[in-house]
Structures are given as structure tokens and as C-alpha cells.
Protein backbone atom coordinates (compact mmCIF):
# COMPACT_ATOMS: atom_id res chain seq x y z
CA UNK A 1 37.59 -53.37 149.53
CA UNK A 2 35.73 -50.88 151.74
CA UNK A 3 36.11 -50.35 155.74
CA UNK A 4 33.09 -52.47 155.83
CA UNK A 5 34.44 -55.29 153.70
CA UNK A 6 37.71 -55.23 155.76
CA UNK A 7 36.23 -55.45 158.81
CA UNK A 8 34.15 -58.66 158.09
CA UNK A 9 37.27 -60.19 156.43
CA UNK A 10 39.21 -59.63 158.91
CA UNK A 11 36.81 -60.90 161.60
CA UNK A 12 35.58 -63.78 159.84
CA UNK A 13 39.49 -64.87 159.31
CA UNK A 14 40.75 -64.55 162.53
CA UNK A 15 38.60 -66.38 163.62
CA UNK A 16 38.92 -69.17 161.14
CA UNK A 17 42.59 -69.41 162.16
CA UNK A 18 42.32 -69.42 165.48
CA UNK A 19 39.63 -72.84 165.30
CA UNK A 20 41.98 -74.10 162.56
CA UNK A 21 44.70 -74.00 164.94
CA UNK A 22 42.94 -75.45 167.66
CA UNK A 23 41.28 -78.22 165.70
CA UNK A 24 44.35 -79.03 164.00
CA UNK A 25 46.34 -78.76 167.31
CA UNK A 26 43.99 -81.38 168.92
CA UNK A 27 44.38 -84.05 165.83
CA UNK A 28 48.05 -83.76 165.92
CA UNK A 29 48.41 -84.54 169.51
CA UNK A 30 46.37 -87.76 168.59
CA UNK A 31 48.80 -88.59 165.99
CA UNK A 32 51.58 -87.64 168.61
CA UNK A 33 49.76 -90.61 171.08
CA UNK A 34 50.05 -92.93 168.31
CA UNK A 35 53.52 -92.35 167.31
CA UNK A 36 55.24 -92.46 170.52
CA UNK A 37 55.92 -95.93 170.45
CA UNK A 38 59.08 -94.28 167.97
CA UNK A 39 60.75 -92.89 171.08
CA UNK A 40 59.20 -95.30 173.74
CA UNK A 41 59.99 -98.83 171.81
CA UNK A 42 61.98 -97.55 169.03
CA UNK A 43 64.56 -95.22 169.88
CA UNK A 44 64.32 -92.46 166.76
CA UNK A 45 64.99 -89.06 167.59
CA UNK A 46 62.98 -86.15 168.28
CA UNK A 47 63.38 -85.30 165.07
CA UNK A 48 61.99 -88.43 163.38
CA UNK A 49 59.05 -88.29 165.59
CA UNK A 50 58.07 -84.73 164.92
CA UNK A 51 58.60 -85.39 161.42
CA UNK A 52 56.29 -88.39 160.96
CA UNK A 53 53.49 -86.34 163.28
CA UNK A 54 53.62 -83.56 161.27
CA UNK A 55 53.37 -84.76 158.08
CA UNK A 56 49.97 -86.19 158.08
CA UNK A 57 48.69 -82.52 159.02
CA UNK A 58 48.16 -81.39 155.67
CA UNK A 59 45.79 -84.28 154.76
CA UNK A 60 44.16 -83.84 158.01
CA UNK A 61 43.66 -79.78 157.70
CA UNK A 62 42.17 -80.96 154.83
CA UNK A 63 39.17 -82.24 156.41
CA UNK A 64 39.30 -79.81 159.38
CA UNK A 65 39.32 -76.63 156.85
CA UNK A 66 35.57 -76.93 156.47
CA UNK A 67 34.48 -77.50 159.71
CA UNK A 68 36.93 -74.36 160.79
CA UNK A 69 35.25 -72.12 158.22
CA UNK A 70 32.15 -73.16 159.07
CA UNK A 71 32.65 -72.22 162.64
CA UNK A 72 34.12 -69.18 161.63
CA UNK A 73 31.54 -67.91 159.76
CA UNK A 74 28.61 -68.96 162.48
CA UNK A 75 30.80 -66.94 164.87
CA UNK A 76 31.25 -64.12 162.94
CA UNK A 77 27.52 -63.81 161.99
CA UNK A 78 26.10 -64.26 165.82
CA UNK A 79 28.69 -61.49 167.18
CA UNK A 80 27.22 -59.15 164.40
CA UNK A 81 23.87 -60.41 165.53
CA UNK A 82 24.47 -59.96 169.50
CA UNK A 83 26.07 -57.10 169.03
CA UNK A 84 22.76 -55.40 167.49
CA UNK A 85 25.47 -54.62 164.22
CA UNK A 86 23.53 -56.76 161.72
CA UNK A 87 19.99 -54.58 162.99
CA UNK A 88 22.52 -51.58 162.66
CA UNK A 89 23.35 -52.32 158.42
CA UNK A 90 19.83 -53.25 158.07
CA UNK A 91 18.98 -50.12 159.25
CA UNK A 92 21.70 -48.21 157.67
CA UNK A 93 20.54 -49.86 154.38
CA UNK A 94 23.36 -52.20 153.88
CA UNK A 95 22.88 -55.19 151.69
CA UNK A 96 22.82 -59.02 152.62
CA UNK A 97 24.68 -59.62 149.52
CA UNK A 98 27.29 -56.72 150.75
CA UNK A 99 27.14 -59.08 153.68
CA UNK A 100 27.91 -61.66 151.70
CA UNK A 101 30.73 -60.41 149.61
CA UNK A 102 33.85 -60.67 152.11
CA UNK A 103 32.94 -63.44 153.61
CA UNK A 104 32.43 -64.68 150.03
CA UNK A 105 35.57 -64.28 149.28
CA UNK A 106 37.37 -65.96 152.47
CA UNK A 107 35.17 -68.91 151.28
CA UNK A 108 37.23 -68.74 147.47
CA UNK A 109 40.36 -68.70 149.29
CA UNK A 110 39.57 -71.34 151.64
CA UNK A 111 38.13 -73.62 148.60
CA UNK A 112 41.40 -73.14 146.50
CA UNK A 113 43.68 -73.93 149.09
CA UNK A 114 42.00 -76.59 149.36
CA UNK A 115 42.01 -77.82 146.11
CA UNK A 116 45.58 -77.36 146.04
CA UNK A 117 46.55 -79.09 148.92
CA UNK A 118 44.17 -81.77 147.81
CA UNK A 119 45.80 -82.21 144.68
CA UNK A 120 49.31 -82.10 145.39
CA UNK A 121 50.83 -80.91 148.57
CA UNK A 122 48.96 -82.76 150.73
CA UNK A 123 49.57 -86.51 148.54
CA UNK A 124 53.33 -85.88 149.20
CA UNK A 125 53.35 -85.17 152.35
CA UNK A 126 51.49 -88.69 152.83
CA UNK A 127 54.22 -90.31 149.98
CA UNK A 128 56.83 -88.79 152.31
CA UNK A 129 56.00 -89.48 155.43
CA UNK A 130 54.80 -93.74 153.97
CA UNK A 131 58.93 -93.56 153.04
CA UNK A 132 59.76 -92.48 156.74
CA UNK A 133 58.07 -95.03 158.41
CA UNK A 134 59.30 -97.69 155.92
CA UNK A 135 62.40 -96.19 156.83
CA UNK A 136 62.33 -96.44 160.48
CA UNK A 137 60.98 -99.88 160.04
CA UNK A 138 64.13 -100.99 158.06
CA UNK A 139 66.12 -99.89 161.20
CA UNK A 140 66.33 -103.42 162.40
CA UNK A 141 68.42 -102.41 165.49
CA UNK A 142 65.70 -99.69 166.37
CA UNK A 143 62.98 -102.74 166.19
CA UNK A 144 64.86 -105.45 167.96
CA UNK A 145 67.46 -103.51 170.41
CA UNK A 146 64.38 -103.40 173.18
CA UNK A 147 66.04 -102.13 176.54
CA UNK A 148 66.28 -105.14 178.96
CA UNK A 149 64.97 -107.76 176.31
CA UNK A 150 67.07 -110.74 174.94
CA UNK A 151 65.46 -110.30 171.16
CA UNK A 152 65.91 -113.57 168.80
CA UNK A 153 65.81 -113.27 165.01
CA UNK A 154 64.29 -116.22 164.38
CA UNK A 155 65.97 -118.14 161.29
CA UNK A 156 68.81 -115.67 161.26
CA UNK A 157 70.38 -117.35 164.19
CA UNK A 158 71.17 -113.71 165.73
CA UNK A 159 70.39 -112.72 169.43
CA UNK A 160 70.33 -109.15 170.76
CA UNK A 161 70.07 -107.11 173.85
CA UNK A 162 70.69 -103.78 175.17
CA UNK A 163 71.04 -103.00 178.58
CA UNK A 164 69.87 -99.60 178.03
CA UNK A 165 69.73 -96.95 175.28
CA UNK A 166 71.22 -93.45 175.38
CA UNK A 167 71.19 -90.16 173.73
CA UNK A 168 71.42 -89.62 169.85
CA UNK A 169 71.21 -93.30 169.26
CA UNK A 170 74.00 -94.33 171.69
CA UNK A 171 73.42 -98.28 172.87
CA UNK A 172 75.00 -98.77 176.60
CA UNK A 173 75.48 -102.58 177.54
CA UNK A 174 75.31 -104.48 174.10
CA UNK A 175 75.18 -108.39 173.55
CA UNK A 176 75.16 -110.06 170.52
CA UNK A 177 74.99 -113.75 169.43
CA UNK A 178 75.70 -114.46 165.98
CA UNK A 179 75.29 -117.80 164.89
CA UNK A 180 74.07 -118.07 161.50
CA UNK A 181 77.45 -120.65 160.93
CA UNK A 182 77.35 -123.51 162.97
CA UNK A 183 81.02 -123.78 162.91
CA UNK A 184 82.01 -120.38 163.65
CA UNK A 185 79.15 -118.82 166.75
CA UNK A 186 80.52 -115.54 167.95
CA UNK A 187 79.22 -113.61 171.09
CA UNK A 188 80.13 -109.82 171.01
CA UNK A 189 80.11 -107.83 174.55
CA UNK A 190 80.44 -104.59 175.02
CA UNK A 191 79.82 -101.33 176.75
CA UNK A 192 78.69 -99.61 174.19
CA UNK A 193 77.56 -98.71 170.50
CA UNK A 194 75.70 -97.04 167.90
CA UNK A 195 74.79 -97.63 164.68
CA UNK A 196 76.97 -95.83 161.70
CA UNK A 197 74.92 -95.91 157.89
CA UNK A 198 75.81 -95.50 154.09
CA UNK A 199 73.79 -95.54 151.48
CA UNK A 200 73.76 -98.85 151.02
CA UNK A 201 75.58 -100.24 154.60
CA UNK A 202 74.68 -100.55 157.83
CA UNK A 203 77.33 -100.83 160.27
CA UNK A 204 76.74 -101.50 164.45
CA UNK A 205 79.59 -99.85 165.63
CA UNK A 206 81.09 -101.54 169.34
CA UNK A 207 83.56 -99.75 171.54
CA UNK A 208 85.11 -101.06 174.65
CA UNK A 209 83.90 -105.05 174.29
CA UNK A 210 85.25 -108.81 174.16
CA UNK A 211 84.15 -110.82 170.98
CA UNK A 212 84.14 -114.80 171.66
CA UNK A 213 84.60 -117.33 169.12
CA UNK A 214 83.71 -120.84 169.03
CA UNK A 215 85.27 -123.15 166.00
CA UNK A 216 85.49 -126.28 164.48
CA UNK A 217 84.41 -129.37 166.43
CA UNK A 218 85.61 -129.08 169.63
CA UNK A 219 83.90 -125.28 170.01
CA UNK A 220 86.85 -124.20 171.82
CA UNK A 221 86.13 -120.82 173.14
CA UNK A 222 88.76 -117.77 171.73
CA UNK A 223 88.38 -114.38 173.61
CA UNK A 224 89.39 -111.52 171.55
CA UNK A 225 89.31 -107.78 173.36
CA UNK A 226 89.08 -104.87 171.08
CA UNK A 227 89.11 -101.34 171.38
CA UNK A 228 85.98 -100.89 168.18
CA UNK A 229 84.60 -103.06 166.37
CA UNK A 230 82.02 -102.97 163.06
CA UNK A 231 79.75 -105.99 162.81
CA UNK A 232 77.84 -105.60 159.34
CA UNK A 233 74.45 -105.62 159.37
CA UNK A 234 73.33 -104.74 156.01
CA UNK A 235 71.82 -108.48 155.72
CA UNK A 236 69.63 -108.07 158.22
CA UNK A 237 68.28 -104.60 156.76
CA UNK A 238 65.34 -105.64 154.78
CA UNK A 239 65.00 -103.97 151.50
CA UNK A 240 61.66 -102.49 152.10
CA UNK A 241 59.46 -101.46 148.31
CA UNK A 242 56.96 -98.39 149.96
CA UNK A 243 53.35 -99.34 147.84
CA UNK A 244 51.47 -95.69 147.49
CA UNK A 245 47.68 -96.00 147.89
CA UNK A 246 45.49 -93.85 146.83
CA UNK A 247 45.21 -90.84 149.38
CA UNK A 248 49.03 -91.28 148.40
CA UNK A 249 48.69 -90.25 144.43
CA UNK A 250 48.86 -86.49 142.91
CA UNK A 251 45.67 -85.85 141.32
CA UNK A 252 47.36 -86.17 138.05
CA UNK A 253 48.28 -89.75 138.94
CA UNK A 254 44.61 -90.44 140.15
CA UNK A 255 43.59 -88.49 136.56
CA UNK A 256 45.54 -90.64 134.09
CA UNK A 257 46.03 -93.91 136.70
CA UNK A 258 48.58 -96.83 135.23
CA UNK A 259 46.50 -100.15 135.06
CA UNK A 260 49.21 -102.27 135.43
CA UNK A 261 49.66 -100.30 138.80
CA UNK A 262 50.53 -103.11 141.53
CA UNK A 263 47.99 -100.77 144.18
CA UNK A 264 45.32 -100.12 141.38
CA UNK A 265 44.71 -103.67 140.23
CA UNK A 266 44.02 -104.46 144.17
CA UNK A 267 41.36 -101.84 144.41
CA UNK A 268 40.41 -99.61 140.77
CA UNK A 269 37.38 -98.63 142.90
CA UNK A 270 39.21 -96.78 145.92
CA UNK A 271 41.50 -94.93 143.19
CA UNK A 272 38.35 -94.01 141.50
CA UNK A 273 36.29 -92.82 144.69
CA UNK A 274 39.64 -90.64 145.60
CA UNK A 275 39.71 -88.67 142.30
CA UNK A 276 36.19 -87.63 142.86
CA UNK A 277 36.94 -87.25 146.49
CA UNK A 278 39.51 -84.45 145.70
CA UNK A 279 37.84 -82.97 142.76
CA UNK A 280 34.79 -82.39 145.20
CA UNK A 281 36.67 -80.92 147.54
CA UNK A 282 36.17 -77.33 147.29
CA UNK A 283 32.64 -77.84 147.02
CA UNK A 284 32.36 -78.57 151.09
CA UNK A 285 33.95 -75.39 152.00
CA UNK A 286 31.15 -73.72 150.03
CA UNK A 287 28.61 -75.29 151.70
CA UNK A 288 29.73 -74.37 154.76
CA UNK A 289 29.71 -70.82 154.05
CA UNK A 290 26.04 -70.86 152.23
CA UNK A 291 24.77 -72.61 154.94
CA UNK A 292 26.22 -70.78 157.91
CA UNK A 293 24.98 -67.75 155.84
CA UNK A 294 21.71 -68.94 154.91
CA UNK A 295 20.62 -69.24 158.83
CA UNK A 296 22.44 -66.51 160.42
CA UNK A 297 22.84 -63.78 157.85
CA UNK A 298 19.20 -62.13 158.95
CA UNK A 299 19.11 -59.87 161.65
CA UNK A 300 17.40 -61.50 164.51
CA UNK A 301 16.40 -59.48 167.42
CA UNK A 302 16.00 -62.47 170.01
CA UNK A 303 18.99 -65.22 171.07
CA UNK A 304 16.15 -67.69 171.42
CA UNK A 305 16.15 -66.92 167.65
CA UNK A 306 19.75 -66.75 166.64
CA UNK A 307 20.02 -70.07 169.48
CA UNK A 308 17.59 -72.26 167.13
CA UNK A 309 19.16 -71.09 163.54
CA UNK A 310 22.96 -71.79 164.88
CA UNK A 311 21.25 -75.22 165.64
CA UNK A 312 19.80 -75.42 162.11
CA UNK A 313 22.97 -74.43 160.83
CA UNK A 314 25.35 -76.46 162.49
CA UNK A 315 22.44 -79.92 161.66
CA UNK A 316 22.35 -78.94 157.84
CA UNK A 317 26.06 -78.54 157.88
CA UNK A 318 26.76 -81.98 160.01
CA UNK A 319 24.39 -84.07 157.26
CA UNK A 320 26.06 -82.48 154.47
CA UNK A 321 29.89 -83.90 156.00
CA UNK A 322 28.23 -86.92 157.17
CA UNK A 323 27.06 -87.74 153.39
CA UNK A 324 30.27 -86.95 152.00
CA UNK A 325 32.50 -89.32 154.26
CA UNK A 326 30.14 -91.71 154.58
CA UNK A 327 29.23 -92.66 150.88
CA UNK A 328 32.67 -92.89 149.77
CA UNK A 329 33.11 -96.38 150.69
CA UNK A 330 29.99 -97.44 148.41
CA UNK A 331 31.56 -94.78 145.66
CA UNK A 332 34.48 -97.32 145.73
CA UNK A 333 32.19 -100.08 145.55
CA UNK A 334 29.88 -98.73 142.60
CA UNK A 335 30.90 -96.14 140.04
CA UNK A 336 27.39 -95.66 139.05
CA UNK A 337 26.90 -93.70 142.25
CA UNK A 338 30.49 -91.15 141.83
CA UNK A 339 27.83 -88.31 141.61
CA UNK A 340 27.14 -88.63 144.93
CA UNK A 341 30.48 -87.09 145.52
CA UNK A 342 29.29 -83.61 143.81
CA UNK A 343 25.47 -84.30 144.78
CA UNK A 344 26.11 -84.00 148.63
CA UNK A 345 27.82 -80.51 149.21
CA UNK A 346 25.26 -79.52 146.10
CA UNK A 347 22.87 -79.73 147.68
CA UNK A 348 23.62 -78.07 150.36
CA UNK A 349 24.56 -75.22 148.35
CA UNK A 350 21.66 -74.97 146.19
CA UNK A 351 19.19 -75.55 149.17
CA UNK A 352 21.24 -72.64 151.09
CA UNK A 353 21.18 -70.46 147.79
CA UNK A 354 17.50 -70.80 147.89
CA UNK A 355 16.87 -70.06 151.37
CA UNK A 356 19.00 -66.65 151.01
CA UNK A 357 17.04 -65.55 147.88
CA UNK A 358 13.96 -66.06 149.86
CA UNK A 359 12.59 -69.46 147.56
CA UNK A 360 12.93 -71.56 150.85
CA UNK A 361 12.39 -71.29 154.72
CA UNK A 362 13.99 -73.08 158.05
CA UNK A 363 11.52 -73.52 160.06
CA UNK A 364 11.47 -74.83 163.40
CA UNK A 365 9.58 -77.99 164.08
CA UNK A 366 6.56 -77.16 166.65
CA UNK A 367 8.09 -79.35 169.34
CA UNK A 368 11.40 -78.15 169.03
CA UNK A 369 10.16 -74.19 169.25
CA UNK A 370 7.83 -75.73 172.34
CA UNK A 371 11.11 -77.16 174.17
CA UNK A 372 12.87 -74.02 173.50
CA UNK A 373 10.09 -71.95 174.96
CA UNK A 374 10.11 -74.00 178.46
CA UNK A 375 13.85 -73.84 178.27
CA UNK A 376 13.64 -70.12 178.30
CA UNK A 377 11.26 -69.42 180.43
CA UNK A 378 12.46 -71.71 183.09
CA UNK A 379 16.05 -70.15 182.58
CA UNK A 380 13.87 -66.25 183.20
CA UNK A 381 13.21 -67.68 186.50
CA UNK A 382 16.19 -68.80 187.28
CA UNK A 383 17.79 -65.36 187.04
CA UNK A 384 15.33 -63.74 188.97
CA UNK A 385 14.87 -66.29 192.10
């Protein structure tokens, strides 16, 4: 790879990283909004809740890798543009196709980490982070044990509340009513607790409390003090069974899928649509290289010019994404249209092929080129008024 080569690479992936980053640092704090009901309402750790916000980033980088590239590439192309650089190589008699090579190749290593995180890494980062929440959602003392809140579980005949809840899980002013037998009700008080598991036990463990007891017919109250006490509550631990969807199988799984699947009987269209989903996959980060190329990769003299093809760009590029997500649903619904999955970023590579190799123009409708012509010229007076 030559200094010329080197440079472009380099350029071109900087700058992919740096909108990757920010794209994918945007998405997460969404995810970060809808998970903090974990430490608002829940009381996990920091550690659970960075965990199940960061494991749905690999799925999501997925569909942010294009875009990113995409961006990349359109920047790359209009600095070498304003900068007079891409006049420069013309002039110098450098190639459009040794252009094309680096940037080429950024694409190929964009499109296979793609396909790799498509097929595996990112399914099992979903699988893992589905077992998490099932997880968290088993805690039944994380769901009920609501600061302030007398909590009733229903046909258990149990009754919590906390006053408040303290670091690493710590419970401060715990009440519980147990009476799930009539003849024996028990109230436990006490200052405080936390909650002590096995693999298969869950334990609430009570320090510093009174437990009252209520028996036999006359429900003659016995106070009992103790210095710790462990009231079992693996019966009220649900045994939770996590069901993996589709976004949730390997690609070998989605490949060679198991009819008698409880998931795939529900919906044999969604697992199909998915497969084709992730084969497809690399196929959108090569359109968005052929089509950022297609528009920008001339030398244009004007930023009127290099203004209108960024917009041509940046619409070819939007339909092509717009396509893809949005005729998935009737993919699922029809697998007489699963070609649709390959036909979309296709397209857009064949129609950008064609407009490189000279076959096929962009041009700029007359009304559009009018508007951009008044914009200019009223934005010429403005800077000299």
C-alpha cells in the first residue's frame, strides 16, 4: 500500500470511527433511558445495568455500521474535493479506480465484520443479555421490595415493604407478612436485610428484627426477637424458561432451524426473513461505499456542485436503507418476495457501478438546480451587504 493508499485509508477510517462512536454513543444512551427503571424501581447494581445496556450494542452497531461508513466516505471525498486534492490527482494523473482502491478496501473490512457480528457475536450478545433480564425479573424481592410501598402478592398471601434501600443490595426498614397458612400468620420486622443466593436458593437474610406469630384458634400473638434470621424464598422465585426469537439465533440455527422449535412454529416467516436479513448484510455496507463514491469521487470545482451530489448521495443512500428495513416485515409475511432482501442494496450497487463507469448520470432535476441557484446567489449578497 502506497503513501497515497495510506493516506486515504487512514482518513477515510478515522473518520468512520469517530461517527461510529458517536452514533453508537447516542443509541446507547437511549437504551440507558430505558433501562433505568433497574436502578430507579429495581434496585440492581451498576453493574447489572451497564451490562444489560451494553449488550444490545453489537446488534445495534450493526445497523449503525452502514450509515457510519457511509458518512465516512462522503466526508472523506468532499475534504479531498474542498481541499482542491481530488483536482490535484486528476491533474497529477491519478486514477479514480486508485481512488477507489483504499477506500475499497475499508468497505471489505467493514462488510466482514459485519457479517460476522451478524452471524454470531452479535445473536449472543442478544441470547445473553434475554437471560439477564429474565434474571433480574426472577429477583422477586428486586420487583416487589418498592421503597415506601406496602407490595401484596396476591394469592401467595405475602406482604412486603421496605422503608428504604441501601448500597450493594442492603434493605433498611423491612416488613413482612407471611400468611400463606391460616393457622400459623407470621409478621417479620426488622432493621435490616439483604438477599443471600445459591444456585438453586434464595434466602432474605434479616438482622436486628422481631418475628410475630399467630397460632391455632385463638391467634394468640408470640413475639420472638432474633439477632438474623433466613426466611426462604425460593417459592416465590419463579422458574423463568428464556424463549430465543429470531434476532436471538446464530446463523447456523436460522440455516438448519428445528421445526418443532416452540418460537419457530409461532412465526416460520420472521425466522425466514432474519436468515436473509443477515446473509444480506454485507451487501448495505457496499452500497454505501458505491454510492458515496459514485457522486463524490469526480473532482468538482464548485461547492454548489459538490452541495447537490452530497444531497444525491445521501437520497440514493436513505432509499436504499429505507427498502431494506422496511420490506422485511412483508419478507416475513411472503417468501416469494426474500429477494427483495438482496434486490435492495443491489441495486444500489449496480446503479452506482454504472454511474462510475460512465453508463449512467445524476442529474439534477431543473427545479432543484433553479432553487439552488437563488439560494446561492442570495447567500453572495449576503456576504457582501
Amino acid at each position: 500500500m502506497g503513501r497515497l493508499d495510506r493516506y486515504l485509508f487512514s482518513t477515510a477510517t478515522i473518520a468512520f470511527l469517530a461517527v461510529l462512536g458517536s452514533l453508537t454513543t447516542m443509541v446507547w444512551l437511549t437504551q440507558v433511558l430505558r433501562r433505568f427503571d433497574l436502578l430507579a424501581t429495581q434496585g440492581q447494581s451498576l453493574y447489572i445495568f451497564l451490562t444489560v445496556t451494553a449488550l444490545a450494542l453489537p446488534m445495534l452497531m450493526l445497523v449503525i455500521a452502514p450509515i457510519a461508513l457511509f458518512i465516512a466516505i462522503v466526508f472523506t471525498l468532499n475534504r479531498l474535493s474542498a481541499d482542491s486534492e481530488l483536482i490535484v490527482m486528476n491533474a497529477a494523473g491519478v486514477s479514480r479506480w486508485r481512488i477507489f482502491r483504499p477506500l475499497f478496501a475499508l468497505t471489505m473490512i467493514v462488510a466482514t465484520l459485519t457479517l460476522l457480528v451478524s452471524a454470531e457475536v452479535g445473536p449472543w450478545t442478544l441470547r445473553t443479555l434475554r437471560e439477564q433480564i429474565a434474571k433480574v425479573n426472577a429477583d422477586i424481592v428486586s420487583n416487589v421490595a418498592i421503597p415506601g410501598r406496602f407490595i401484596s402478592m396476591g394469592e401467595r398471601g405475602l406482604t412486603f415493604h421496605i422503608r428504604e434501600r441501601g448500597p450493594n443490595g442492603l434493605m433498611m426498614g423491612i416488613f413482612v407478612y407471611d400468611a400463606r397458612n391460616p393457622e400459623n400468620e407470621t409478621t417479620y420486622i426488622a432493621e435490616r436485610g439483604r438477599i443471600a443466593q445459591t444456585d438453586k436458593q434464595a434466602f432474605l437474610i434479616l438482622d436486628q428484627g422481631v418475628m410475630q406469630r399467630r397460632q391455632g384458634q385463638t391467634k394468640s400473638p408470640n413475639f420472638v426477637e432474633f439477632q438474623r434470621y433466613a426466611f426462604d424464598m425460593s417459592q416465590l422465585t419463579p422458574a423463568t424458561a428464556v424463549l430465543y426469537r429470531a434476532t436471538d439465533r446464530a446463523l447456523f440455527e436460522l440455516l438448519a432451524a428445528d421445526e418443532s422449535d416452540e418460537m419457530y412454529k409461532q412465526d416460520p416467516g420472521r425466522f425466514r426473513a432474519e436468515l436473509h436479513k443477515r446473509l444480506a448484510s454485507p451487501l448495505f455496507p457496499l452500497a454505501a461505499f458505491i454510492l458515496a463514491f459514485a457522486f463524490l469521487g469526480d473532482a468538482r470545482t464548485t461547492r454548489q456542485g459538490r452541495g447537490l451530489a452530497i444531497g444525491g448521495a445521501a437520497g440514493s443512500f436513505a432509499l436504499v436503507e429505507i427498502l431494506g428495513f422496511g420490506t422485511a416485515g412483508f419478507i416475513a409475511k411472503n417468501a416469494a418476495l426474500t429477494s427483495i432482501s438482496y434486490l435492495v442494496p443491489l441495486a444500489g450497487i449496480g446503479y452506482g457501478l454504472l454511474m462510475i463507469a460512465g453508463y449512467a448520470n445524476f442529474r439534477t432535476p431543473a427545479f432543484v438546480q433553479q432553487a439552488a441557484d437563488y439560494l446561492a446567489a442570495r447567500f453572495e449578497r449576503l456576504k457582501t451587504a
